[in-house]
C-alpha atoms as a PDB file:
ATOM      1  CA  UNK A   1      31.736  29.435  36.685  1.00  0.00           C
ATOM      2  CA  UNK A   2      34.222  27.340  34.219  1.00  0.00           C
ATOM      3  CA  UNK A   3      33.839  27.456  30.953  1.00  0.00           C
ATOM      4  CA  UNK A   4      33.208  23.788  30.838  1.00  0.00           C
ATOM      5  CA  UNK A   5      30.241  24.241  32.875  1.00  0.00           C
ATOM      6  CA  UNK A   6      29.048  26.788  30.865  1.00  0.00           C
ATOM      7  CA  UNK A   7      29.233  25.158  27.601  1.00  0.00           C
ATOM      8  CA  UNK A   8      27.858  21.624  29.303  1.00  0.00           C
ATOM      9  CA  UNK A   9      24.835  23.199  30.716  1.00  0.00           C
ATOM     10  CA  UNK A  10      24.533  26.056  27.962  1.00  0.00           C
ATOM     11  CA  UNK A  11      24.189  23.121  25.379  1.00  0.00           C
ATOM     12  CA  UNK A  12      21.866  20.845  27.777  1.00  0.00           C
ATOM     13  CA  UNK A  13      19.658  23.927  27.616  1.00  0.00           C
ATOM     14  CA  UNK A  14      19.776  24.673  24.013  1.00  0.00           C
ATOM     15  CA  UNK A  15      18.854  20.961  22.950  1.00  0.00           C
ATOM     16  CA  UNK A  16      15.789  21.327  25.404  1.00  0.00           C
ATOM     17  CA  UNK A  17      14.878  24.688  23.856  1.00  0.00           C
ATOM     18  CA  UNK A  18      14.759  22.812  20.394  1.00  0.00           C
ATOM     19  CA  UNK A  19      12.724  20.025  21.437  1.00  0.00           C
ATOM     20  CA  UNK A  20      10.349  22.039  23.163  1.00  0.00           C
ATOM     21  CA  UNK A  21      10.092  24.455  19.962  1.00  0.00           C
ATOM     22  CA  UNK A  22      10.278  22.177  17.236  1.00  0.00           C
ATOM     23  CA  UNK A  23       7.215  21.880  15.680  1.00  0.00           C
ATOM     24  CA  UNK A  24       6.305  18.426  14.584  1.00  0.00           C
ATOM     25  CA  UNK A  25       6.599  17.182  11.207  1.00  0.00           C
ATOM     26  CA  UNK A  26       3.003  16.539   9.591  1.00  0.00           C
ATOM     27  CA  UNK A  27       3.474  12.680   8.041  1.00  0.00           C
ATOM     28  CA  UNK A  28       1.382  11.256   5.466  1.00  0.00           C
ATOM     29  CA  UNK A  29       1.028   7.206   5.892  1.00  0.00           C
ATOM     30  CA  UNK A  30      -1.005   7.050   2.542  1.00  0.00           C
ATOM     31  CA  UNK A  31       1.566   5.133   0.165  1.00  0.00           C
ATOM     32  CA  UNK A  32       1.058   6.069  -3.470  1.00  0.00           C
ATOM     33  CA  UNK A  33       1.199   3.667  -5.917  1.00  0.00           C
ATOM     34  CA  UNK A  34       2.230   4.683  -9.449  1.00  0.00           C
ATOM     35  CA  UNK A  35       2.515   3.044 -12.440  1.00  0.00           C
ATOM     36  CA  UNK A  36       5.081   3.466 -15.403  1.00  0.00           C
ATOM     37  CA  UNK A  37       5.306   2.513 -18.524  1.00  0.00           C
ATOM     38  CA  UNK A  38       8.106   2.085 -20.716  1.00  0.00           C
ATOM     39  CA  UNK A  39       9.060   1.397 -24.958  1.00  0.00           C
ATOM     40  CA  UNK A  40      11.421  -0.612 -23.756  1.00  0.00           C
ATOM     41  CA  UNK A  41      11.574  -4.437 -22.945  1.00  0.00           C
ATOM     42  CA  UNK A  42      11.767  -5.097 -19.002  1.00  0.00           C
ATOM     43  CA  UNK A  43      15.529  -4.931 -17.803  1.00  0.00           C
ATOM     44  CA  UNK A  44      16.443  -4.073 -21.298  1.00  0.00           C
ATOM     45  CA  UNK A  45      20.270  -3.019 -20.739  1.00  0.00           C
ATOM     46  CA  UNK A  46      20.645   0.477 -20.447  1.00  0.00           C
ATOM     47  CA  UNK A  47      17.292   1.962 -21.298  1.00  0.00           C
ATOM     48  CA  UNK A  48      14.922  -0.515 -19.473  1.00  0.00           C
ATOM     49  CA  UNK A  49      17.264  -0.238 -16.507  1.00  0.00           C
ATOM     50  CA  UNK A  50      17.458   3.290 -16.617  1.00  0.00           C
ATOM     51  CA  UNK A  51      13.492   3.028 -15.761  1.00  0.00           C
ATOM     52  CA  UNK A  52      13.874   0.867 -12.820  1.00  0.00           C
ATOM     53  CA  UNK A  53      16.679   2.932 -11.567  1.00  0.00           C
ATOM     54  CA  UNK A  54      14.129   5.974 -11.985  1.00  0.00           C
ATOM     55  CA  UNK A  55      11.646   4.041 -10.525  1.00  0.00           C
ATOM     56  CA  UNK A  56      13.846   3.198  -7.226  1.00  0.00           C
ATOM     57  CA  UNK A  57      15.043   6.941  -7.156  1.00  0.00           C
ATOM     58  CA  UNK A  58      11.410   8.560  -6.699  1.00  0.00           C
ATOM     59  CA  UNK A  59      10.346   5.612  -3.959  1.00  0.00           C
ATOM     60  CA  UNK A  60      13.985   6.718  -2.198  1.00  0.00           C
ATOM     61  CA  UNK A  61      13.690  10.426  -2.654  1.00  0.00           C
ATOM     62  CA  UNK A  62       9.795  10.316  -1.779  1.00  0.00           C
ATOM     63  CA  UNK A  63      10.289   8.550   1.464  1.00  0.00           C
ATOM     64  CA  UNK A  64       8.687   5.784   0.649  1.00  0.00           C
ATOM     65  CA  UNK A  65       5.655   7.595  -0.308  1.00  0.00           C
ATOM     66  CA  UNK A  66       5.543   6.734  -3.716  1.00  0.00           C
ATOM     67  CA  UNK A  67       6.017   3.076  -4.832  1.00  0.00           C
ATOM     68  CA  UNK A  68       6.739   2.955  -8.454  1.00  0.00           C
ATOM     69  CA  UNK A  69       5.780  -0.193 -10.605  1.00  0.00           C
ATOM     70  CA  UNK A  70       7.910  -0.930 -14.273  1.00  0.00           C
ATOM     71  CA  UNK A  71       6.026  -2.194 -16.894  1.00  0.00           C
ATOM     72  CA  UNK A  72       8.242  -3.721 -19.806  1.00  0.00           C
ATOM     73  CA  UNK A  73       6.904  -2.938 -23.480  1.00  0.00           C
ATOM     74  CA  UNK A  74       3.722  -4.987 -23.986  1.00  0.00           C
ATOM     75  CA  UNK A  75       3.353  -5.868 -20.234  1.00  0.00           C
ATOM     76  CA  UNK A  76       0.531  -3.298 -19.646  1.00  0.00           C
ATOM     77  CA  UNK A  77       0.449  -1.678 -23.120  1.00  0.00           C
ATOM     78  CA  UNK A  78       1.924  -2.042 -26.801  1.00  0.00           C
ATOM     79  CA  UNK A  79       5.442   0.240 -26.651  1.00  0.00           C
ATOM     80  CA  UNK A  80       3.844   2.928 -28.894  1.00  0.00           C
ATOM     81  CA  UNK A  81       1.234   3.409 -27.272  1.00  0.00           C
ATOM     82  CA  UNK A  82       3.080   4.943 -23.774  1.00  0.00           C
ATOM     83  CA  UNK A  83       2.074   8.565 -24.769  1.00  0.00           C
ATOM     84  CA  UNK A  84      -1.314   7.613 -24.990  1.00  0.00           C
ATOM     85  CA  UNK A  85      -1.451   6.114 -21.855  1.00  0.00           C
ATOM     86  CA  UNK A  86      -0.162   8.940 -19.960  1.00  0.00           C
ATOM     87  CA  UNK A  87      -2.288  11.088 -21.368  1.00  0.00           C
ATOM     88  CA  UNK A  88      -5.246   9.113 -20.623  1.00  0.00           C
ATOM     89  CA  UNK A  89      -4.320   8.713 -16.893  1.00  0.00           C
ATOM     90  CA  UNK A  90      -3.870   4.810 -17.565  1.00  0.00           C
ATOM     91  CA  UNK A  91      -0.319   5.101 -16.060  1.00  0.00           C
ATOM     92  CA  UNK A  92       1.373   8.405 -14.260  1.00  0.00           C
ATOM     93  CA  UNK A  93       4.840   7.842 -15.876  1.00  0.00           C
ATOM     94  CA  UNK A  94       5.859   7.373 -19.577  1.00  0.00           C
ATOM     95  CA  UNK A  95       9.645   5.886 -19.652  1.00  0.00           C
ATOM     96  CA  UNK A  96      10.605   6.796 -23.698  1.00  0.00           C
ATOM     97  CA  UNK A  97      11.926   8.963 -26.617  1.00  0.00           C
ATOM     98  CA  UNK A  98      10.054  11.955 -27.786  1.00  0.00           C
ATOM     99  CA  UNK A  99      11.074  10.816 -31.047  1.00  0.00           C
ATOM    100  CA  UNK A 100       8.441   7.830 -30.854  1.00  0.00           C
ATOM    101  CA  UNK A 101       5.346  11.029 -30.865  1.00  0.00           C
ATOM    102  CA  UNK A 102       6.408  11.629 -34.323  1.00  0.00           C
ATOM    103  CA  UNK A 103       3.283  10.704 -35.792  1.00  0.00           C
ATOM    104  CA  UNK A 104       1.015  12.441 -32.683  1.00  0.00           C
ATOM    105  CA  UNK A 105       3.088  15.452 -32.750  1.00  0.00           C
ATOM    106  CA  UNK A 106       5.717  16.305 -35.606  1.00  0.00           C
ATOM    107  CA  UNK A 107       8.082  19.002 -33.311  1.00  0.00           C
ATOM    108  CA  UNK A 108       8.461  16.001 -30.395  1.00  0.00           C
ATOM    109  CA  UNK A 109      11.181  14.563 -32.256  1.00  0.00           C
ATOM    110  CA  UNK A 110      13.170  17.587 -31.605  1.00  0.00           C
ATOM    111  CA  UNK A 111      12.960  16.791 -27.618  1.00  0.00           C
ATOM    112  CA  UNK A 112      14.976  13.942 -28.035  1.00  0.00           C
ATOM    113  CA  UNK A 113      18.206  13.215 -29.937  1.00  0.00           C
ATOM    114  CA  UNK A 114      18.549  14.138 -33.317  1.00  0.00           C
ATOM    115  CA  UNK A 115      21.279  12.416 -36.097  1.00  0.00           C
ATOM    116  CA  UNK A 116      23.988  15.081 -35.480  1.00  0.00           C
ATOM    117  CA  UNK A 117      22.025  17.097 -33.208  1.00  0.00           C
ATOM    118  CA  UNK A 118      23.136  18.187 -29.710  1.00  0.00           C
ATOM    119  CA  UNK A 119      24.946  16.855 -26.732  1.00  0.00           C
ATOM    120  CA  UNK A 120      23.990  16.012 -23.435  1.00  0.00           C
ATOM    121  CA  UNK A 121      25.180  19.360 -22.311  1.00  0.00           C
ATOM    122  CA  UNK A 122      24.038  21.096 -24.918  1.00  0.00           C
ATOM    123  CA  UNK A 123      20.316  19.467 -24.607  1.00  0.00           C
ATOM    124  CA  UNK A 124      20.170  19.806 -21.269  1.00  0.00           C
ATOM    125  CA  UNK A 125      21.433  23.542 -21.589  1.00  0.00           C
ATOM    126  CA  UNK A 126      18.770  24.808 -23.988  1.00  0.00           C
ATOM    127  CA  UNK A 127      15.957  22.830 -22.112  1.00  0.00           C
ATOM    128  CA  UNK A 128      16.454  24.391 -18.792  1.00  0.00           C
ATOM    129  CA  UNK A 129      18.600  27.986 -19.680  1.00  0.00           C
ATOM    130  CA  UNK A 130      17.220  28.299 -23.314  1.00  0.00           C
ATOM    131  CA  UNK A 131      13.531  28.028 -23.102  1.00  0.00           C
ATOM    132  CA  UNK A 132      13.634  24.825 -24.602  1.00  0.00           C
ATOM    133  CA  UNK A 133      11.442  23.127 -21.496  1.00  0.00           C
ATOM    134  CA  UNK A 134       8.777  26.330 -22.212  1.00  0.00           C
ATOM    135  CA  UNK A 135       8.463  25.167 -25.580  1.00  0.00           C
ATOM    136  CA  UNK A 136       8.323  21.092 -24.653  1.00  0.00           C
ATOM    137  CA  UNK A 137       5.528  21.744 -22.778  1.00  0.00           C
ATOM    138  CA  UNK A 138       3.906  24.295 -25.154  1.00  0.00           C
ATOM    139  CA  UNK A 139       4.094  21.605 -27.667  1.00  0.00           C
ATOM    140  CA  UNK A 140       2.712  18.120 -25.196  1.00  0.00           C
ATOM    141  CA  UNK A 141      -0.276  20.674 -23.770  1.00  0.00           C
ATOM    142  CA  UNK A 142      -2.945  20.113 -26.424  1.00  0.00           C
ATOM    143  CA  UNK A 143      -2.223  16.558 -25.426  1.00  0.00           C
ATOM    144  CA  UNK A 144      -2.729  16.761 -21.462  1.00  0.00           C
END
């Protein structure tokens, strides 16, 4: 036998291995429909765009399976009120600072940045390598 032959019928037989073994892929055709809410004005540059780009990321990444709607400040609720909502299940995504939950919770200012406080790198360092994400959500429990 050639080698040609070989590899020609050795791969014809592989790919009908695979689709005879593959198992197939359980699909959910429920769409999800979440709602987010920001402290920022609707297509407000930079932060209220951030949120629709967030927004467009978990429909993409999801499959479509999640369809995110943006609510602007005062669209659904006042701007300082986006904890709240969260936490009462009115809407599944809260698009703001930590330093807004001053009043609810005095540490959640430290979640966010700080006059002279850390960089991006830094932040994002401590919250995932310094037990800084332990303590976020240590702190936003009492509050669901």
């Amino acid at each position: 036998m050639k080698r040609r032959d070989f590899i020609k019928q050795a791969s014809v037989g592989s790919v009908a291995a695979a689709s005879v073994a593959a198992p197939a892929i359980a699909r959910a055709d429920k769409t999800i429909k979440w709602k987010m809410v920001t402290t920022w004005p609707k297509n407000f540059p930079v932060l209220g765009t951030g949120a629709n780009q967030l927004a467009e990321l978990i429909t993409e990444m999801s499959n479509g399976r999640i369809k995110v709607k943006v609510y602007g400040a005062g669209e659904l609720i006042p701007a300082f009120e986006v904890f709240d909502a969260v936490s009462r299940g009115t809407a599944q995504i809260g698009h703001g600072s930590a330093y807004y939950w001053k009043g609810k919770i005095e540490e959640a200012q430290f979640f966010s940045t700080v006059p002279f406080g850390m960089n991006g790198q830094e932040m994002t360092s401590w919250l995932y390598y310094g037990g800084g994400m332990e303590l976020w959500r240590e702190t936003y429990k009492p509050l669901g």
